[in-house]
N, C-alpha and C. Protein backbone atom coordinates (compact mmCIF):
# COMPACT_ATOMS: atom_id res chain seq x y z
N UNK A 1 74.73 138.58 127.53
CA UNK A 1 73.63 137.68 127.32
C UNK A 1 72.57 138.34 126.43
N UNK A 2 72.17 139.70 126.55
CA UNK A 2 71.42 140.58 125.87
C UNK A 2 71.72 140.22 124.45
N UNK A 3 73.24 140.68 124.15
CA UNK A 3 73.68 140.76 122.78
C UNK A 3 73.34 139.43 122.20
N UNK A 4 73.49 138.22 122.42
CA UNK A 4 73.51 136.67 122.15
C UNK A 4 71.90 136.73 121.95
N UNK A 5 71.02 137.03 122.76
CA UNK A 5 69.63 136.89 122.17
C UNK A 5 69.00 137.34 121.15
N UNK A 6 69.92 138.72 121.28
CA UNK A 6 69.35 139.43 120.06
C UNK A 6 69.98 138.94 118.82
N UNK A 7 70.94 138.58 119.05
CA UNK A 7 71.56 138.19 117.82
C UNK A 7 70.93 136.87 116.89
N UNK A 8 70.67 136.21 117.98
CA UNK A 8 69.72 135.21 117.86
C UNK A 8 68.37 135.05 117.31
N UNK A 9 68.01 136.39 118.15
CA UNK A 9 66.34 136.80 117.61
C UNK A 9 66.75 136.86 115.96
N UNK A 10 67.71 137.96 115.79
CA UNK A 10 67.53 138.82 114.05
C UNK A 10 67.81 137.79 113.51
N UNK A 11 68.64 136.60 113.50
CA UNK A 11 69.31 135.43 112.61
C UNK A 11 67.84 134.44 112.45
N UNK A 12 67.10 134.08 113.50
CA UNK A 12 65.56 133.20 113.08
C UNK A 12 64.48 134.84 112.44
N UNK A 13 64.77 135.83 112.76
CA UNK A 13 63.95 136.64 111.88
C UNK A 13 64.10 136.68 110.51
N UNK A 14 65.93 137.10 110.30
CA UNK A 14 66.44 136.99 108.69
C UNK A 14 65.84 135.51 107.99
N UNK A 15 66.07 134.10 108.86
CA UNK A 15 66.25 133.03 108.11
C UNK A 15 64.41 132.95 107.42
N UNK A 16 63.56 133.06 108.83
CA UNK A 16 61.91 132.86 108.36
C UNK A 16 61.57 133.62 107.29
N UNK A 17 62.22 135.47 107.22
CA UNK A 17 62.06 136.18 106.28
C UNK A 17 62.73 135.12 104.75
N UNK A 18 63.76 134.86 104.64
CA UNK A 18 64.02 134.31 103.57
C UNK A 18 63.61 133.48 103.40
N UNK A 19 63.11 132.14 104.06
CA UNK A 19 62.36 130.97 103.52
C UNK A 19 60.43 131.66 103.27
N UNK A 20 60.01 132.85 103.64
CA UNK A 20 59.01 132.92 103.24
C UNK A 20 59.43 133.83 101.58
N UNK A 21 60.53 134.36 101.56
CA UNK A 21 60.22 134.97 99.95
C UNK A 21 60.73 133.66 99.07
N UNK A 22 61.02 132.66 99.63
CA UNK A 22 61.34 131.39 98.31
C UNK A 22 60.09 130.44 97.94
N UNK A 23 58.91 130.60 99.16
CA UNK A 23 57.77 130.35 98.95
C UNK A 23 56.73 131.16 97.78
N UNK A 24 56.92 132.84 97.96
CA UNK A 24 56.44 133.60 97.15
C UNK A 24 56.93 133.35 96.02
N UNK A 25 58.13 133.29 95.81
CA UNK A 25 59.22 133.15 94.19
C UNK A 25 57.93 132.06 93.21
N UNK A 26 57.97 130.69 94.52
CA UNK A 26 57.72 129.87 93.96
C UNK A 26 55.88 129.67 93.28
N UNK A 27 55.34 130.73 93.90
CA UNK A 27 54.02 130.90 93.02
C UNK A 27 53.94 131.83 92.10
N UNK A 28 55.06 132.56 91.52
CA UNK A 28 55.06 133.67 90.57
C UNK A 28 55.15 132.38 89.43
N UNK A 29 54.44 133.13 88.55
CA UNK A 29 54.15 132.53 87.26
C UNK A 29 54.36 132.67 86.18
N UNK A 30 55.91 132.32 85.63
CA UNK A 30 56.76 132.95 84.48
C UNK A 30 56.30 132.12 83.14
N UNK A 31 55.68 131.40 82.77
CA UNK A 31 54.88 130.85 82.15
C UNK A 31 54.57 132.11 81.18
N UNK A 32 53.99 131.88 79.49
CA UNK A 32 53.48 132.94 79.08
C UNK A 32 53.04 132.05 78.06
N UNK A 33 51.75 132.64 77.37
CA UNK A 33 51.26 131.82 76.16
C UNK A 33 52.09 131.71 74.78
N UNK A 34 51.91 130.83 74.94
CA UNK A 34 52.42 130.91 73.00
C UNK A 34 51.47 130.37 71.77
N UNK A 35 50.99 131.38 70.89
CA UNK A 35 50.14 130.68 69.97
C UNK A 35 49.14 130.24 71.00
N UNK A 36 48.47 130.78 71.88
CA UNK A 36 46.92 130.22 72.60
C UNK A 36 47.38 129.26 73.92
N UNK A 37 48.63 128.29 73.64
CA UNK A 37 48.53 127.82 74.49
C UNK A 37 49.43 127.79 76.07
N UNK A 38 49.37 127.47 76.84
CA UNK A 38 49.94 128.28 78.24
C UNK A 38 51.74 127.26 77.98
N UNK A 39 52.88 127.79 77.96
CA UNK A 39 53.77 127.02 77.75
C UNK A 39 54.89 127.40 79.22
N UNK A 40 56.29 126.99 78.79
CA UNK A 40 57.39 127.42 80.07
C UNK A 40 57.91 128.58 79.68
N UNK A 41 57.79 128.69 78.39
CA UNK A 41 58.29 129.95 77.60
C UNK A 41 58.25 130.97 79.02
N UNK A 42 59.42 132.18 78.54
CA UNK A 42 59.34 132.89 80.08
C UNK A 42 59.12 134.05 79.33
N UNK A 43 59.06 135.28 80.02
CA UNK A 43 58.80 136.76 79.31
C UNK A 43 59.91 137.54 79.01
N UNK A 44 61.45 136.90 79.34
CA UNK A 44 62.41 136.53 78.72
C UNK A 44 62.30 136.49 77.18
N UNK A 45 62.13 135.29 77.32
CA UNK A 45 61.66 135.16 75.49
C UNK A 45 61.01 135.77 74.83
N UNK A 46 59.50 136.43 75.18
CA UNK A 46 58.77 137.32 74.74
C UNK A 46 60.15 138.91 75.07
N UNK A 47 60.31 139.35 75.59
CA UNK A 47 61.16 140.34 75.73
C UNK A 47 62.78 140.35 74.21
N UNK A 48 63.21 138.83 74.32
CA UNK A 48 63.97 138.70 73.36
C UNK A 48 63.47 138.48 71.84
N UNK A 49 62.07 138.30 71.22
CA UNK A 49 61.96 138.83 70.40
C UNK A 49 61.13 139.58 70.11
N UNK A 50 60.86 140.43 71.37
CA UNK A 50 60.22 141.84 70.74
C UNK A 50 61.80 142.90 70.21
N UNK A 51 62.55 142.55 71.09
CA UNK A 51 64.24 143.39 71.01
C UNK A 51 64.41 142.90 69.37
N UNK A 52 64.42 142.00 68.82
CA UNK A 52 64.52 141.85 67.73
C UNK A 52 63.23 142.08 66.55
N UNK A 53 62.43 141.81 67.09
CA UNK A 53 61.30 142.85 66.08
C UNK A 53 61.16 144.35 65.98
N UNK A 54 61.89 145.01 67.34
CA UNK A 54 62.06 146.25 67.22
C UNK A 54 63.02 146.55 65.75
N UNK A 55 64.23 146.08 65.57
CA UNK A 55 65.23 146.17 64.59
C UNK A 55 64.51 145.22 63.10
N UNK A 56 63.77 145.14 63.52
CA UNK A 56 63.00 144.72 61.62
C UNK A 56 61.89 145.52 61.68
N UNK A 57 61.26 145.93 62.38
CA UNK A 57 60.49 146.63 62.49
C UNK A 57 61.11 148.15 61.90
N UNK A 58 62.06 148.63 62.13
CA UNK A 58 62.95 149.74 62.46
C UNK A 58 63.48 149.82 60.76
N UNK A 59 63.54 149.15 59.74
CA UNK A 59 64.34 148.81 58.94
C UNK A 59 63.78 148.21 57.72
N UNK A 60 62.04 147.81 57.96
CA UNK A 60 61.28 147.15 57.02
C UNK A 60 60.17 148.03 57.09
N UNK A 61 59.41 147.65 58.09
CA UNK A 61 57.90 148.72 57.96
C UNK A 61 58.02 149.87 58.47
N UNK A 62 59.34 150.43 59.27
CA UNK A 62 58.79 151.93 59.60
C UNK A 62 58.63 153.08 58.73
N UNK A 63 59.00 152.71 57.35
CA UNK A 63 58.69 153.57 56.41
C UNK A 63 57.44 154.01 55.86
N UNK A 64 56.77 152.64 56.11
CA UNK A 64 55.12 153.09 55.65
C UNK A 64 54.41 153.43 56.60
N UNK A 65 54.54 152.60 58.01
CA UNK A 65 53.61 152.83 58.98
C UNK A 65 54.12 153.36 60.24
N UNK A 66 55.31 154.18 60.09
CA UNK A 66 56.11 155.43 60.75
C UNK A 66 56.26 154.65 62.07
N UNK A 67 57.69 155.78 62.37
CA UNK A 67 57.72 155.51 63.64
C UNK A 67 57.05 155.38 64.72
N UNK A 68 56.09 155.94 64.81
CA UNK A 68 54.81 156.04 66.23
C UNK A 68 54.51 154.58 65.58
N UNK A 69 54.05 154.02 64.66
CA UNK A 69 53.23 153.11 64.19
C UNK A 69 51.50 153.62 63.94
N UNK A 70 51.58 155.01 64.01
CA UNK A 70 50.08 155.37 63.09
C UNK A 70 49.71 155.50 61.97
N UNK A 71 50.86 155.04 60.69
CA UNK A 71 50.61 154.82 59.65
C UNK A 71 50.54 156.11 58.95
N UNK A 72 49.27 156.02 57.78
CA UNK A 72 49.19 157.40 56.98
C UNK A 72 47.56 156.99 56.69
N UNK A 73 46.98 158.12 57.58
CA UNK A 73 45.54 157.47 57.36
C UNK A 73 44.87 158.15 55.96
N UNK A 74 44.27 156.90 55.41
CA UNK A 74 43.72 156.17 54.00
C UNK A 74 44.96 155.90 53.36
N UNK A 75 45.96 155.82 53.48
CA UNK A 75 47.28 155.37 52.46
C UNK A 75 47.90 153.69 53.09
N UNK A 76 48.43 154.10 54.71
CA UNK A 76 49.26 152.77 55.17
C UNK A 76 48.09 152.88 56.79
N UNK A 77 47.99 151.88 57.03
CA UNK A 77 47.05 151.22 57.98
C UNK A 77 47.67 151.91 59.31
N UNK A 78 47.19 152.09 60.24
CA UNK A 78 47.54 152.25 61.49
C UNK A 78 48.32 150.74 62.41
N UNK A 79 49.30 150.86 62.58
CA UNK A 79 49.87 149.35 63.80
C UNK A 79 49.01 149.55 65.37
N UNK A 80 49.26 150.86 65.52
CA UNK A 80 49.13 151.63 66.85
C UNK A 80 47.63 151.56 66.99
N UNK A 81 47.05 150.64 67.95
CA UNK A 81 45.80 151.08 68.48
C UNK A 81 44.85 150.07 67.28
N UNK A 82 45.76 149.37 66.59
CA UNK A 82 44.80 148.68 65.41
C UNK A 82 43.90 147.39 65.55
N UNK A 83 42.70 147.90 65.82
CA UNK A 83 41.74 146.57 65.95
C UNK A 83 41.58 145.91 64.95
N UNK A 84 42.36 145.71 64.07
CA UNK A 84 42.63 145.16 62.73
C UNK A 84 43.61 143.63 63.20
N UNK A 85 44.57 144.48 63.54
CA UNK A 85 45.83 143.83 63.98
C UNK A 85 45.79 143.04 65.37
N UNK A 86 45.14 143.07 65.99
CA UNK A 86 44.71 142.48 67.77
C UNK A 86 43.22 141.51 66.89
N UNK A 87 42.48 141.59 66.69
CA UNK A 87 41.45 141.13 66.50
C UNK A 87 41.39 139.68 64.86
N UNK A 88 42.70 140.24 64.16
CA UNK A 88 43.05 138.90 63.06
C UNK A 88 44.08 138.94 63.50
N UNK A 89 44.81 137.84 64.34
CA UNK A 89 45.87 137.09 64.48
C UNK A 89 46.47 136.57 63.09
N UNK A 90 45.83 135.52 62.63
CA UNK A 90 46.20 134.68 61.47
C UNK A 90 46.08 136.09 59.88
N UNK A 91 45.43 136.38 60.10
CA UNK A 91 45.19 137.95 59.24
C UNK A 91 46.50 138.34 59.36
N UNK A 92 46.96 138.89 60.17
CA UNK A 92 48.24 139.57 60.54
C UNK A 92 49.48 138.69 60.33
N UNK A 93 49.41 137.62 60.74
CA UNK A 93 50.84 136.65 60.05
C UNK A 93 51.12 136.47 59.07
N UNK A 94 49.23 136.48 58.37
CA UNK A 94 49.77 136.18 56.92
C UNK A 94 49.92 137.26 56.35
N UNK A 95 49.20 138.88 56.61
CA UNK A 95 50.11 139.98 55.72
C UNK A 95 51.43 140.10 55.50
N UNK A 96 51.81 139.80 56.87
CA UNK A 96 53.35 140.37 56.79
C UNK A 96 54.02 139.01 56.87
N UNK A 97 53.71 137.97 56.14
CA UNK A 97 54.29 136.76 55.67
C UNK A 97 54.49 136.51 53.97
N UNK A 98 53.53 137.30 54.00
CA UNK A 98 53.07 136.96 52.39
C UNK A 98 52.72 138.36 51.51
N UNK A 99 52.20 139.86 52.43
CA UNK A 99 51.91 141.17 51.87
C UNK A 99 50.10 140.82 52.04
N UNK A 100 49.88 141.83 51.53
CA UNK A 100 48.81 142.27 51.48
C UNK A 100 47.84 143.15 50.89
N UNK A 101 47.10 142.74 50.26
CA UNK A 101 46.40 143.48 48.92
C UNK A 101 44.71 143.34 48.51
N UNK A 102 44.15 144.11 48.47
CA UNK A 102 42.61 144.43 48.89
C UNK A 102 42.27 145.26 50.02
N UNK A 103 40.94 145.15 49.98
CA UNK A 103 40.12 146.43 50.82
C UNK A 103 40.44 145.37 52.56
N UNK A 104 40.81 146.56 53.33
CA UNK A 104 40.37 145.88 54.69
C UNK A 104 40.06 147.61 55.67
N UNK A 105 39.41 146.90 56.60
CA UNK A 105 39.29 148.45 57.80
C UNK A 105 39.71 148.17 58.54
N UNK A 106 40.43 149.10 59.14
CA UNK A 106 41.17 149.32 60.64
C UNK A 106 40.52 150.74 61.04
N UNK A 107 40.34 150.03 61.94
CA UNK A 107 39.68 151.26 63.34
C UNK A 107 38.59 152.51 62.26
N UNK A 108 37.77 151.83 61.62
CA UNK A 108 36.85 152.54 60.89
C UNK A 108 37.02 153.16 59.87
N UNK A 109 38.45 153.23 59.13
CA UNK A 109 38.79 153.44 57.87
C UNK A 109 39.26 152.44 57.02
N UNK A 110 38.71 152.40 55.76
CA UNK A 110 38.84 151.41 54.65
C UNK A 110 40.57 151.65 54.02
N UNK A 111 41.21 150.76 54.11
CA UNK A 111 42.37 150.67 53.32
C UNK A 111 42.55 150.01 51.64
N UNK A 112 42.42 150.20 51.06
CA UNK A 112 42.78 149.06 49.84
C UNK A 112 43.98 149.71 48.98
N UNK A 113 45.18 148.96 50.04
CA UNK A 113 46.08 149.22 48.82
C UNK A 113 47.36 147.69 49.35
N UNK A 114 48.65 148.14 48.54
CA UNK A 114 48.83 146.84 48.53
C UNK A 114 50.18 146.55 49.20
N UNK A 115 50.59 145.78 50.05
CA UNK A 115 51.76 145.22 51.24
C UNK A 115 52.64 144.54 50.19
N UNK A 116 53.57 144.57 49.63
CA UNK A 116 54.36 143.96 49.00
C UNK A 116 54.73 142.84 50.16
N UNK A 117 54.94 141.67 49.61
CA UNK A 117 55.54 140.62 50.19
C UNK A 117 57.21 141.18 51.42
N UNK A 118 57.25 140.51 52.03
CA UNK A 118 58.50 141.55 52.38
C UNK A 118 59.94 140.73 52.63
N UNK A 119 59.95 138.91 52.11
CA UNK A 119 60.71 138.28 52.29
C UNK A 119 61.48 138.10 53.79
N UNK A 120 60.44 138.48 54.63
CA UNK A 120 61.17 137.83 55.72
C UNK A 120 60.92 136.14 56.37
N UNK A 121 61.81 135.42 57.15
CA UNK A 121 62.04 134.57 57.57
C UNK A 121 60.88 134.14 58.44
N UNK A 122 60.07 133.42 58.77
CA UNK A 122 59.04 133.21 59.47
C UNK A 122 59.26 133.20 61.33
N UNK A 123 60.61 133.60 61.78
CA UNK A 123 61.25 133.87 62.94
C UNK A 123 61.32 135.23 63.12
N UNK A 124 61.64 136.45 61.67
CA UNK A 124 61.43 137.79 61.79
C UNK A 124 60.17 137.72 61.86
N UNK A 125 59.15 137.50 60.83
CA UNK A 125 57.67 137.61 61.36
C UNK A 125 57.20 137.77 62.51
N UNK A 126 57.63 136.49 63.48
CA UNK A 126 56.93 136.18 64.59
C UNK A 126 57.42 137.56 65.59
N UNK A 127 59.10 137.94 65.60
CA UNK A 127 59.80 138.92 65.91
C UNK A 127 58.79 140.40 65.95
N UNK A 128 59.11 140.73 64.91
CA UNK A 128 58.17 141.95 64.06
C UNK A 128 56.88 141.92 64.76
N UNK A 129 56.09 140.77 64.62
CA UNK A 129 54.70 140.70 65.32
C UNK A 129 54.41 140.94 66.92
N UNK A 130 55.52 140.30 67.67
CA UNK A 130 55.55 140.40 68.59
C UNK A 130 55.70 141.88 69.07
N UNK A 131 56.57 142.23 68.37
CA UNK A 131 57.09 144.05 68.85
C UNK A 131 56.03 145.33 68.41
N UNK A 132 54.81 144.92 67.57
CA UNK A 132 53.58 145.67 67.11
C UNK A 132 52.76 145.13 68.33
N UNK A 133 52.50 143.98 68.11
CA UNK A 133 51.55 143.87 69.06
C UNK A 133 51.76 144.18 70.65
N UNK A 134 52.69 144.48 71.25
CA UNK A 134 53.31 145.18 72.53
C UNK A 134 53.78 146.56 72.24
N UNK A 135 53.04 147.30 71.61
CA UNK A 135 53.92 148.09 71.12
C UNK A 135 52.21 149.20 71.28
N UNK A 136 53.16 150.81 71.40
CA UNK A 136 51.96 152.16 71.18
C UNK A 136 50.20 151.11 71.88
N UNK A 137 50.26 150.70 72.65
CA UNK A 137 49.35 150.91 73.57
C UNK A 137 48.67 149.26 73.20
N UNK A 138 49.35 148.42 72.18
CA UNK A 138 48.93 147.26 71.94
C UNK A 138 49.05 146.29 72.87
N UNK A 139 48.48 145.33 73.52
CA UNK A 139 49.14 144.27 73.97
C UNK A 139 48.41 142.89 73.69
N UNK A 140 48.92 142.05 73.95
CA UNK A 140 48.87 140.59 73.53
C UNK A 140 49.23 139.65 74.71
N UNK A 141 48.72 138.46 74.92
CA UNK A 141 48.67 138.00 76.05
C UNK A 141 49.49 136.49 75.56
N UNK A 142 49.55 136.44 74.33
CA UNK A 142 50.20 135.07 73.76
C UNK A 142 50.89 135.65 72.47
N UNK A 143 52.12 135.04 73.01
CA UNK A 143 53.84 135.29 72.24
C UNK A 143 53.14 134.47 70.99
N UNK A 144 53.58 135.25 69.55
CA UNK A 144 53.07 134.82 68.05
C UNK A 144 55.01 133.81 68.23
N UNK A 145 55.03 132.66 67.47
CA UNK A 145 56.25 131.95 67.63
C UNK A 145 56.30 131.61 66.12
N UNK A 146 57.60 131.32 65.92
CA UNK A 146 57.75 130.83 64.43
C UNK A 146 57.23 129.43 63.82
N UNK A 147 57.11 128.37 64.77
CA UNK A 147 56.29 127.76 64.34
C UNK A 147 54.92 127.80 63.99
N UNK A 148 54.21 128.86 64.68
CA UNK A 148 53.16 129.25 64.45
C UNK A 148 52.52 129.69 63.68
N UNK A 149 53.96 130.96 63.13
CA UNK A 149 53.62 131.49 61.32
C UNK A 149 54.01 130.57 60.55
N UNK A 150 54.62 129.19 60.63
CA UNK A 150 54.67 128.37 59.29
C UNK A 150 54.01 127.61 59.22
N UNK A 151 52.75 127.52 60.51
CA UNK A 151 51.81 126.81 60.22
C UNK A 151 50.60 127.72 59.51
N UNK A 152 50.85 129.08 58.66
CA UNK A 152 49.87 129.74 58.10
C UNK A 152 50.45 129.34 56.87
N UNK A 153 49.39 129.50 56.29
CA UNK A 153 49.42 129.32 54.53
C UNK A 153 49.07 130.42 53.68
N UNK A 154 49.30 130.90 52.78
CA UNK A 154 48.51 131.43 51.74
C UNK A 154 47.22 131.31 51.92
């Protein structure tokens, strides 16, 4: 009779334990911004194209603005730590949409030199962007998306 109660007890202990973690599941909030606004997008997606901005990243800009992403200070801009890059969103899509050429400052040094266009796809962009801006101590709270960079212009 002992054994039957107890058995009993642990089976309404296991079952309450599991219907209270499907309650918890259900207030976690996989939701993530995109472009400003709160979407279903999951961090999944943000995770799948930072994995792919790593490899354009890896293959396009790590030549100028190195592997760490600290650049070559007064020559190539800093990625890493760049209040340049966190602070112009639309700034930043359109460099590396279109290049970039004139004076700008990042983190208190003047740059003026010039981003050649770099012919990527407005899906690598968003890619690429995503993986700087999560990236050497950056973060971002809303996934940059490809519709987003083709809604920038020149």
């Amino acid at each position: 009779m002992y054994k039957f109660f107890l058995v009993a007890f642990m089976t309404v202990a296991l079952v309450g334990c599991n219907s209270g973690d499907k309650k918890t599941e259900a207030k976690i909030d996989n939701s993530i911004k995109i472009g400003g606004a709160k979407t279903s997008a999951s961090k999944s997606d943000l995770k799948a194209s930072i994995a792919r901005g790593t490899k354009v990243y890896n293959s396009v800009c790590m030549v100028c603005h190195m592997p760490n992403g600290k650049g070559v200070t007064g020559t190539f801009p800093p990625l890493a730590g760049s209040d340049w890059l966190i602070n112009n969103r639309e700034g930043s899509i359109r460099s590396v949409k279109y290049g970039q050429q004139g004076e700008i400052v990042v983190n208190d040094v003047t740059y003026n030199g010039v981003m050649a266009p770099l012919g990527l796809s407005d899906k690598e962009v968003a890619d690429v962007l995503n993986y700087v801006m999560n990236s050497w101590g950056n973060t971002q709270d809303k996934m940059v998306t490809e519709q987003e960079v083709a809604a920038v212009k020149k």
